[in-house]
Protein backbone atom coordinates (compact mmCIF):
# COMPACT_ATOMS: atom_id res chain seq x y z
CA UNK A 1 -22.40 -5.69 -8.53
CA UNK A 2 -19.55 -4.07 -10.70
CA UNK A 3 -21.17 -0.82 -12.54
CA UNK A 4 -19.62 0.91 -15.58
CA UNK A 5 -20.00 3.95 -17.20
CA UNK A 6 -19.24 4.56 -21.27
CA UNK A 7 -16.59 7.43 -22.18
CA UNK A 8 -19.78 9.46 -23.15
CA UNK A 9 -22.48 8.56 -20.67
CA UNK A 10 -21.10 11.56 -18.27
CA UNK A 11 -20.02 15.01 -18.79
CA UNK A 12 -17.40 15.68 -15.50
CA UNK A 13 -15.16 18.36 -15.44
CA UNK A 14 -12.70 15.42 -14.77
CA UNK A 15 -9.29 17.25 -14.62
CA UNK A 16 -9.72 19.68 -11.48
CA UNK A 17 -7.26 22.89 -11.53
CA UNK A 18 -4.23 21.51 -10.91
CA UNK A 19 -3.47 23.58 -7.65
CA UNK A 20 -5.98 21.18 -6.27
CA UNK A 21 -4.20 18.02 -6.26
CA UNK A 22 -1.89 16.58 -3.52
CA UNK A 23 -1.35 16.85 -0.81
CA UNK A 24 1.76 14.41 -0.94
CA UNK A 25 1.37 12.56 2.03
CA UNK A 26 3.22 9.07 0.31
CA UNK A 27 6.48 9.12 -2.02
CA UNK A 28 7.33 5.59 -2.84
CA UNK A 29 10.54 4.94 -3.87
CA UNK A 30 12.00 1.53 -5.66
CA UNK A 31 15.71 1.17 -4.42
CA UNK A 32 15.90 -2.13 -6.62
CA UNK A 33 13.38 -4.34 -8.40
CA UNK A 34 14.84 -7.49 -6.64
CA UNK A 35 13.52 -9.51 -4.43
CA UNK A 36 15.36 -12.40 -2.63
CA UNK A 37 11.79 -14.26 -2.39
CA UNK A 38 9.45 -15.58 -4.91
CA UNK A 39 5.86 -15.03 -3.16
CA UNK A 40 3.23 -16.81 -5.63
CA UNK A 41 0.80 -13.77 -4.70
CA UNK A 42 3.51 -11.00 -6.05
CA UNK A 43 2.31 -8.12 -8.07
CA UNK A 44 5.81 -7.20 -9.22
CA UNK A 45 6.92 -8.56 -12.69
CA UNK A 46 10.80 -7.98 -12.50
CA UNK A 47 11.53 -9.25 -9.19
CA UNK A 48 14.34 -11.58 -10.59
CA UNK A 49 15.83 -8.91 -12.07
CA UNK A 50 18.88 -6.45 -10.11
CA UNK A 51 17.97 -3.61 -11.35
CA UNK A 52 18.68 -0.97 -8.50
CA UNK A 53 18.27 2.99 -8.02
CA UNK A 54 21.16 5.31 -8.63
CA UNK A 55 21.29 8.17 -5.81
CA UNK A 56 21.58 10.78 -8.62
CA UNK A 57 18.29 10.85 -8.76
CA UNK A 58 17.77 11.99 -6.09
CA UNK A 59 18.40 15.41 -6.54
CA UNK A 60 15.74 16.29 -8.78
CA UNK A 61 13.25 14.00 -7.35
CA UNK A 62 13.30 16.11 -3.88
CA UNK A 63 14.24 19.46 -5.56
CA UNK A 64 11.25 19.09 -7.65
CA UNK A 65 9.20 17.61 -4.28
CA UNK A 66 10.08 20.30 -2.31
CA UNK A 67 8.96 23.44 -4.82
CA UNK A 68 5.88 21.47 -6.04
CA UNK A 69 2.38 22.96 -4.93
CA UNK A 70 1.40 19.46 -3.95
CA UNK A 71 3.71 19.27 -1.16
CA UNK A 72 1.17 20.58 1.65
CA UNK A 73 2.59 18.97 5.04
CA UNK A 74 4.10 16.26 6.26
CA UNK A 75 5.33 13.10 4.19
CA UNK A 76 6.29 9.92 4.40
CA UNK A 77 8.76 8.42 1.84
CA UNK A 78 8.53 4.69 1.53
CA UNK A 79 11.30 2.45 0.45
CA UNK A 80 9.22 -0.28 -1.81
CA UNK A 81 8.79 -2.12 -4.94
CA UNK A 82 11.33 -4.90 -4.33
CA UNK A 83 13.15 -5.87 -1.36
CA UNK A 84 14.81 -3.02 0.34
CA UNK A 85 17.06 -4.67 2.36
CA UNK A 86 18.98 -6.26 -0.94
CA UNK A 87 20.80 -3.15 -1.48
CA UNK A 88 23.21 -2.50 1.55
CA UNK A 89 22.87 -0.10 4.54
CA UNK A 90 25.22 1.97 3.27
CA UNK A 91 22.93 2.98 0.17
CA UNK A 92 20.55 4.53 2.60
CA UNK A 93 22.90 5.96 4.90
CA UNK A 94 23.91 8.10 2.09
CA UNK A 95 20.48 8.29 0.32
CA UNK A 96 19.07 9.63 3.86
CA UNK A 97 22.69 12.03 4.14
CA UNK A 98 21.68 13.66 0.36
CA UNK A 99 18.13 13.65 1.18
CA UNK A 100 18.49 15.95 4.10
CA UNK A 101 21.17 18.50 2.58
CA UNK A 102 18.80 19.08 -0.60
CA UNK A 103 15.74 19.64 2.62
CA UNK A 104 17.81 22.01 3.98
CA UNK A 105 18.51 23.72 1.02
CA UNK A 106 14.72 23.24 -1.02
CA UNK A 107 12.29 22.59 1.75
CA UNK A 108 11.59 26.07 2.26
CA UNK A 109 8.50 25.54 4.16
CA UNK A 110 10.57 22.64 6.35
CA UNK A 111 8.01 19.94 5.93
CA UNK A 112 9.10 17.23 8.45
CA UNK A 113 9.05 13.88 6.69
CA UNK A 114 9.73 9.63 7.72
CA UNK A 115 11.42 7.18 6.32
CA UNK A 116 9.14 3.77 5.79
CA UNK A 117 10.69 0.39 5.16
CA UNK A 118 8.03 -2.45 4.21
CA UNK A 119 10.52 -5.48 4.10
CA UNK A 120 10.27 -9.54 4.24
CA UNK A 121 11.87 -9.74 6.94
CA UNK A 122 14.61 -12.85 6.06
CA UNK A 123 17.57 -10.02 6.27
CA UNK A 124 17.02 -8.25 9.23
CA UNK A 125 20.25 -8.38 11.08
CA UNK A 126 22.28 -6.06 13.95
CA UNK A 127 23.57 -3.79 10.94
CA UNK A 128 20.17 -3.28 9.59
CA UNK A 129 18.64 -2.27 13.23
CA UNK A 130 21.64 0.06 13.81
CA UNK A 131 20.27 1.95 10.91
CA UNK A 132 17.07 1.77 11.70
CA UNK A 133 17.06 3.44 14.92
CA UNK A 134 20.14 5.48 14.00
CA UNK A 135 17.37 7.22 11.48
CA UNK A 136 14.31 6.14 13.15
CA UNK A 137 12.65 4.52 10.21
CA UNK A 138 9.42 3.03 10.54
CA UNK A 139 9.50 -0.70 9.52
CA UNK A 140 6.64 -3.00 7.94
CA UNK A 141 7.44 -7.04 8.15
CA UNK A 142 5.11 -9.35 6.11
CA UNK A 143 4.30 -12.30 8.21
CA UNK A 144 1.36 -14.45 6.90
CA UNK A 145 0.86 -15.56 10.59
CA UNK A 146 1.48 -19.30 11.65
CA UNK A 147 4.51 -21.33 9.64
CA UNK A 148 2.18 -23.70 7.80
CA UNK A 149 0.53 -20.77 6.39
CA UNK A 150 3.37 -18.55 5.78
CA UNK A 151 5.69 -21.03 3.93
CA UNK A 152 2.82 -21.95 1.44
CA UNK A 153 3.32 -18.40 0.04
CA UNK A 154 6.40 -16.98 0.87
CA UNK A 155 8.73 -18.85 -0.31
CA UNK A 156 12.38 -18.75 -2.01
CA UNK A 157 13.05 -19.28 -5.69
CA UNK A 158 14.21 -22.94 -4.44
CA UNK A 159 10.90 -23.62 -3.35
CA UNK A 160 11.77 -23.13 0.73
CA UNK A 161 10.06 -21.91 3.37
CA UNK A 162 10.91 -18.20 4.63
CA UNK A 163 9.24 -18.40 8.55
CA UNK A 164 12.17 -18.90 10.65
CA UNK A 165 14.09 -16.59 8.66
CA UNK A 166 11.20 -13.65 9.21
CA UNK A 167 11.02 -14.40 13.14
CA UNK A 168 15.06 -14.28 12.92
CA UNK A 169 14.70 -11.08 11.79
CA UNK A 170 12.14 -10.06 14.00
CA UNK A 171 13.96 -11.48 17.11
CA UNK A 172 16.52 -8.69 16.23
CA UNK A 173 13.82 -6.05 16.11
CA UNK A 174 12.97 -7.19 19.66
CA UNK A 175 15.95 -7.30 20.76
CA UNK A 176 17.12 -3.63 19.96
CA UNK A 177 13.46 -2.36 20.87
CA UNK A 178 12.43 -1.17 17.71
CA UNK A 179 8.90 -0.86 17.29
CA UNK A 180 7.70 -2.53 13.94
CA UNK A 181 4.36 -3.74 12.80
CA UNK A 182 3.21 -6.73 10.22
CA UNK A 183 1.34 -7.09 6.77
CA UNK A 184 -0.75 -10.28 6.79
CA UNK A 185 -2.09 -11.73 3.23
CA UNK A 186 -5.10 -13.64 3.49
CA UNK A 187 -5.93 -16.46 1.60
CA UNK A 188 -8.69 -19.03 1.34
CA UNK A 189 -6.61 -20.93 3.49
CA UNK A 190 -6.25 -18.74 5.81
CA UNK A 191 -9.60 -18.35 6.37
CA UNK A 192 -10.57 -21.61 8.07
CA UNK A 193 -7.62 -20.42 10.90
CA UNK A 194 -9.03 -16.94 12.55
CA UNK A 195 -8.15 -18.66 16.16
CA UNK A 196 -4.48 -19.86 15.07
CA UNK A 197 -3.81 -16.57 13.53
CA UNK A 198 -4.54 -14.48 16.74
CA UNK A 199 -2.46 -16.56 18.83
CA UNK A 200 0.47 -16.75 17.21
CA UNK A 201 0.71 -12.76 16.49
CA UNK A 202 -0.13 -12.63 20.68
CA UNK A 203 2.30 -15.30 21.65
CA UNK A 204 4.84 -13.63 19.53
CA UNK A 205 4.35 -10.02 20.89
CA UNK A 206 3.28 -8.66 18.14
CA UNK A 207 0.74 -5.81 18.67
CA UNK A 208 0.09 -4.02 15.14
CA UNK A 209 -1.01 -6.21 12.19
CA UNK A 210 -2.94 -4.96 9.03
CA UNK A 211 -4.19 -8.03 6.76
CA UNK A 212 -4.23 -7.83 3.37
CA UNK A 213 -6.05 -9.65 0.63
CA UNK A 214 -5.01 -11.87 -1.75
CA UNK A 215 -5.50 -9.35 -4.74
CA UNK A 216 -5.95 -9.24 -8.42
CA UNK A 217 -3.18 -7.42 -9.69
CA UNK A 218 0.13 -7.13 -11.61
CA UNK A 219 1.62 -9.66 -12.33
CA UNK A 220 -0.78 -11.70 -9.80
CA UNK A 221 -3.74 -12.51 -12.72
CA UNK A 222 -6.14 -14.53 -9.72
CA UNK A 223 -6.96 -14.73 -5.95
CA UNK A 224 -7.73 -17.57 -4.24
CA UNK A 225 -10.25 -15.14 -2.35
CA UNK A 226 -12.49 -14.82 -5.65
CA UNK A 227 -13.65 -18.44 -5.20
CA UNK A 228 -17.23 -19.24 -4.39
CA UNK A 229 -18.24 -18.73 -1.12
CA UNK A 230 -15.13 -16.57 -0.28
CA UNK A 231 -16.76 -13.50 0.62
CA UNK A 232 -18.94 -15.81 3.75
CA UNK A 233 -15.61 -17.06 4.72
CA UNK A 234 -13.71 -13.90 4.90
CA UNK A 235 -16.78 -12.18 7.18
CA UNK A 236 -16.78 -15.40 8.95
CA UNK A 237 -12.83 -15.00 9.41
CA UNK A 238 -13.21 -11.16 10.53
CA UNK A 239 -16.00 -11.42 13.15
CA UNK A 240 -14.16 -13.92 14.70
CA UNK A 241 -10.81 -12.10 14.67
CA UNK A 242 -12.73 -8.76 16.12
CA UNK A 243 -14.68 -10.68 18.60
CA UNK A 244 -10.81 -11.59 19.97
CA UNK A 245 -9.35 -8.49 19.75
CA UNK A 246 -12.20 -7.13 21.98
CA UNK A 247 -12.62 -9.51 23.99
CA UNK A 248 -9.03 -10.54 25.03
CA UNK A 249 -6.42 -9.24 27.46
CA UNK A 250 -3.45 -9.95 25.68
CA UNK A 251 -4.59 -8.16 22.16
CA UNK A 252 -3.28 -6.72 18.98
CA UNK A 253 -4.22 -3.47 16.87
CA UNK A 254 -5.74 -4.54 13.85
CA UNK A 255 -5.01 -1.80 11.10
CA UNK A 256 -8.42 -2.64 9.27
CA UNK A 257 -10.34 -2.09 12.14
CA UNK A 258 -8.76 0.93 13.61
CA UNK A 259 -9.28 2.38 9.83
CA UNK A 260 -12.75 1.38 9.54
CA UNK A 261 -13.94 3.02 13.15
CA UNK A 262 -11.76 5.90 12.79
CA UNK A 263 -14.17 6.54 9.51
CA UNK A 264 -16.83 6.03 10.74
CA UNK A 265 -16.58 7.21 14.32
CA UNK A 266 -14.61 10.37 14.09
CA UNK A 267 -14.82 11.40 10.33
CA UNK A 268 -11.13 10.30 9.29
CA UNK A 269 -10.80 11.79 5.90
CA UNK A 270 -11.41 10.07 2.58
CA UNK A 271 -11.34 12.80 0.41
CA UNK A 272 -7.98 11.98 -0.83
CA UNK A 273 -6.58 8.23 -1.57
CA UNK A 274 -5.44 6.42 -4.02
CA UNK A 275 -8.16 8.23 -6.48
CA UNK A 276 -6.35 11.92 -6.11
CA UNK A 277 -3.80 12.99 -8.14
CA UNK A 278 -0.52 13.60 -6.35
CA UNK A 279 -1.55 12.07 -2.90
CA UNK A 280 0.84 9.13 -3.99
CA UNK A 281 3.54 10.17 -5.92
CA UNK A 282 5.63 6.57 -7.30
CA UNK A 283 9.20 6.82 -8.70
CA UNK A 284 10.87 3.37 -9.83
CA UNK A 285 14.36 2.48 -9.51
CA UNK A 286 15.07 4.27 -13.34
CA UNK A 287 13.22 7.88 -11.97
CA UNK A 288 10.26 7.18 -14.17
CA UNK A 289 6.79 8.23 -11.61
CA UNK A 290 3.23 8.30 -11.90
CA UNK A 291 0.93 8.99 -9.54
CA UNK A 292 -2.23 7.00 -7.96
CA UNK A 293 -1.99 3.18 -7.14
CA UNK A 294 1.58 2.59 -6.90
CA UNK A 295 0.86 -1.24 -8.37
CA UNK A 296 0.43 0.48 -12.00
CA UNK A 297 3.72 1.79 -11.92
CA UNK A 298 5.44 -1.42 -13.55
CA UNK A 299 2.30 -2.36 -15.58
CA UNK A 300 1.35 -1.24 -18.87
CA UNK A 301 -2.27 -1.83 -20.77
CA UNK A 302 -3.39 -1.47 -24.30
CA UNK A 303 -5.30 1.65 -23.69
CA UNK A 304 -2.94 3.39 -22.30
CA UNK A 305 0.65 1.72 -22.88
CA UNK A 306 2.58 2.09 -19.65
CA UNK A 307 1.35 4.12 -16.50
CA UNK A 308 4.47 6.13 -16.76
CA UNK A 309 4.18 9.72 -16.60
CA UNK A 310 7.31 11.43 -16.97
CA UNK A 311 10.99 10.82 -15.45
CA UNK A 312 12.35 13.13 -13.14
CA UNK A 313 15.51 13.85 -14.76
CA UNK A 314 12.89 15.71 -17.46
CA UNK A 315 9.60 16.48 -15.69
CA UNK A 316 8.12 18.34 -12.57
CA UNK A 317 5.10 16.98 -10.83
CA UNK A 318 3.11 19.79 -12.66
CA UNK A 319 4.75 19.64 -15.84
CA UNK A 320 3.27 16.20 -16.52
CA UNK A 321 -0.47 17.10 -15.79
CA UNK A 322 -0.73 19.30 -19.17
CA UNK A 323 0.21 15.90 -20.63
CA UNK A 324 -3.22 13.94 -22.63
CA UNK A 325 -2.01 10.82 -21.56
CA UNK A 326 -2.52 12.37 -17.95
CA UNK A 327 -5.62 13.65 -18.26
CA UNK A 328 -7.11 10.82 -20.34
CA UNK A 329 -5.95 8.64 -17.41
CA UNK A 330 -7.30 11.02 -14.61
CA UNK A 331 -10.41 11.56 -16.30
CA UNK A 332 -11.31 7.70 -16.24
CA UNK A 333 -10.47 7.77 -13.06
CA UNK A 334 -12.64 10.30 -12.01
CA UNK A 335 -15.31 9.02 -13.81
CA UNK A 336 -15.18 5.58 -11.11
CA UNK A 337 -14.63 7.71 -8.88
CA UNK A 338 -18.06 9.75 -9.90
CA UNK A 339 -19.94 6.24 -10.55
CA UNK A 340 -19.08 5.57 -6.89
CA UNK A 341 -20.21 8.48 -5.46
CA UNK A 342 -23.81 7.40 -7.62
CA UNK A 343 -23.94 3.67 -6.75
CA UNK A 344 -22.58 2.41 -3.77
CA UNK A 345 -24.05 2.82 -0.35
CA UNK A 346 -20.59 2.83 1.19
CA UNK A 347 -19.38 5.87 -0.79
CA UNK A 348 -18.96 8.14 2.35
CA UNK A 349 -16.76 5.13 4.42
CA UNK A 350 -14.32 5.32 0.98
CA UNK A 351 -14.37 8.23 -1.17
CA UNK A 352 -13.87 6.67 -4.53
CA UNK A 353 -11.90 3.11 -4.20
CA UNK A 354 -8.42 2.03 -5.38
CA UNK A 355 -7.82 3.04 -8.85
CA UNK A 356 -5.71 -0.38 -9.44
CA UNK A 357 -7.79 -2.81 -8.03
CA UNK A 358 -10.66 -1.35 -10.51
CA UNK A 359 -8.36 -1.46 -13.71
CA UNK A 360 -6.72 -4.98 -12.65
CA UNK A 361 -9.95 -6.80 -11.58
CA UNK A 362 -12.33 -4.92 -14.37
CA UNK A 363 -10.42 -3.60 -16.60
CA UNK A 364 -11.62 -0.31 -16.92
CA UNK A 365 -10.89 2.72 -14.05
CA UNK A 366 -14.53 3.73 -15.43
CA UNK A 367 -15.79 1.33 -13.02
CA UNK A 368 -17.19 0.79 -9.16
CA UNK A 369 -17.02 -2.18 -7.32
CA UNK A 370 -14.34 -4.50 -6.96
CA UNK A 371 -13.37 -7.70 -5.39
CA UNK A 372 -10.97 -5.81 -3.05
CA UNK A 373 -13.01 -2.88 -2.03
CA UNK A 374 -15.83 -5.81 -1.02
CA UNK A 375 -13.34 -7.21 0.90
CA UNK A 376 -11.64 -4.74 2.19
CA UNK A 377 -14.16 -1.88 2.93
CA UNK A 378 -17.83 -3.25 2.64
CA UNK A 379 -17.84 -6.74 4.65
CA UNK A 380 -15.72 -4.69 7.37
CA UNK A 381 -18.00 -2.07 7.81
CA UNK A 382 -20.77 -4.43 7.98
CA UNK A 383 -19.04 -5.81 10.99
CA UNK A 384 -17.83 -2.39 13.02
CA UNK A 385 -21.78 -0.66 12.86
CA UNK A 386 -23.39 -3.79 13.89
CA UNK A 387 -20.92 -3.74 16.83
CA UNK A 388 -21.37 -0.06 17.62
CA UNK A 389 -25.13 -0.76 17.04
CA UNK A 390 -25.04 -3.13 19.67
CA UNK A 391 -23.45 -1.04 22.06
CA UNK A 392 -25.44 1.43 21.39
CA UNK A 393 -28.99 -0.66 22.26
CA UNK A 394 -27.56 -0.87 25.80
């Protein structure tokens, strides 16, 4: 049940000294808001639209990255937001070229950093994987699983199905042995197919896949997971899927349940996600950033207007915290963040939720439970102690 808490039901010191926030462990960066693909389940409004990042921005994005107290450690910057793989290599070659002069000459404390591609997949070809490994960058494909499921989704502007294009692009992957895991969405189709799901990742070789849920947000206004009876189906879906990653030779790493034990057997910490200031830091393709869920980013809302922050050809990190749009914004969220810590049973496993998913499914960041965090955190937990419990009883 969804709890929320009034603007003057709480007194919180809500807006922490600022020294406190970070660390930077995430900087997401949109090198265009296009998107060859028209996925029915997209968050992103603009993804028609060829609207791509200029590399003179990247001066003062990393200048001001590198002298900001929130950079703490390592980071990983993430190329997202729209298909990266629409602009060409050669964008990257010389984003990654200016990107490592401006390290050498700001990154004083010589934080090592990644590269992170999340991609579709369709135009993966010999030129891309020469980059790739030429750079080592970490690549994400989404792959809804089996072709029947895939194609419902994933699909062109035309209407087509994207499969064979994705495992054409993965077959070069193999090929040049780059290592590369897979995003999943689940629907309520997908549901009724645990079985068909598993095989075809195993058949295929592929040995890392997270799953995602159909969410609520952006541009996405409804999930097919919020139907009755969804929440049965998806624990249905997930014991089955853990019973055959345990209990199979030929198995994959499933990214929600290596999360979800590393919590809760080893202490992972949860201290700072999506809820902390500055763990995320989000730049679109005009330098405009905010930090916290990166889906907010190209969203606006009456209460606040847009998400935006500040623009890095004007702002530091800092600079923008001082702001009252900031703090109005970080104090709501906060305040979910608090109500969490007071109402749900599964505070410790998650720390405070995803700041999105609260404002897109209730409308309101002064809220607790969500759709997604059910989904994602509660019903998986539910199935990882009552394994360990078992174990445990022999």
């Amino acid at each position: 049940m969804t709890n929320f808490i009034s603007d003057n039901s709480i007194e919180l010191e809500q807006n922490l000294d600022s020294i406190n926030y970070g660390p930077a462990n995430l900087v997401v960066i949109q090198p265009t808001t296009f998107c060859n693909l028209d996925c029915n389940y997209c968050y992103l409004p603009d993804r028609h639209l060829k609207n791509n990042f200029s590399l003179e921005l990247l001066e003062p994005i990393f200048r001001n990255l590198f002298s900001s107290p929130y950079l703490k450690s390592e980071f990983t910057i993430i190329w997202h937001a729209g298909e990266p793989l629409t602009v060409p290599p050669s964008f990257y070659e010389s984003a990654f070229e200016i990107i490592n002069d401006l390290s050498l000459r700001f990154n004083v404390n010589q934080y090592p950093f990644i590269h992170s591609i999340q991609t579709n997949g369709t135009l993966i070809n010999q030129a891309w994987c020469d980059l790739i490994k030429k750079h080592d960058i970490k690549i994400g494909v989404s792959l809804d699983g089996p072709a029947f499921l895939h194609d419902a989704h994933r699909q062109t502007r035309k209407g087509l199905g994207t499969h064979a294009s994705v495992m054409r692009g993965i077959s070069f992957l193999k090929k040049n042995n780059i290592n590369f895991s897979v995003i999943a969405v689940l629907t309520q189709e997908s549901l009724k197919y645990p079985d068909e799901i598993f095989q075809f990742f195993v058949e295929n070789q592929i040995t890392k896949v997270g799953f995602n849920v159909e969410e609520i947000e952006g541009s996405n206004q409804s999930s097919s997971l919020s139907e009755s009876g969804s929440e049965e189906k998806y624990y249905m879906f997930m014991q089955r899927l853990y019973e055959l990653v345990h209990h199979s030779e030929k198995t994959i790493e499933v990214r929600e349940f290596e999360r979800t034990k590393g919590v809760i057997l080893h202490g992972n910490d949860i201290t700072v996600g999506q809820f902390h200031p500055f763990s995320i830091i989000n730049i679109d393709h005009k330098g405009n950033f905010m930090t916290y869920s990166p889906e907010l980013l190209s969203m606006s809302s009456p209460e606040y207007g847009d998400f935006i922050l500040g623009n890095v050809m004007n702002n530091s990190f800092e600079s923008v915290c001082e702001t009252e749009k900031f703090k109005k914004i970080n104090g709501d969220i906060q305040a979910g963040v608090d109500l969490c810590r007071k109402t749900c049973e599964y505070f410790s496993l998650c720390g405070g939720g995803s700041p999105g998913n609260k404002y897109f499914e209730n409308g309101s960041f002064r809220s607790s439970e969500t759709m997604y965090c059910r989904y994602t955190l509660k019903i998986l937990a539910d199935i990882v102690l009552a394994d360990i419990e078992q174990s445990l009883s022999f």
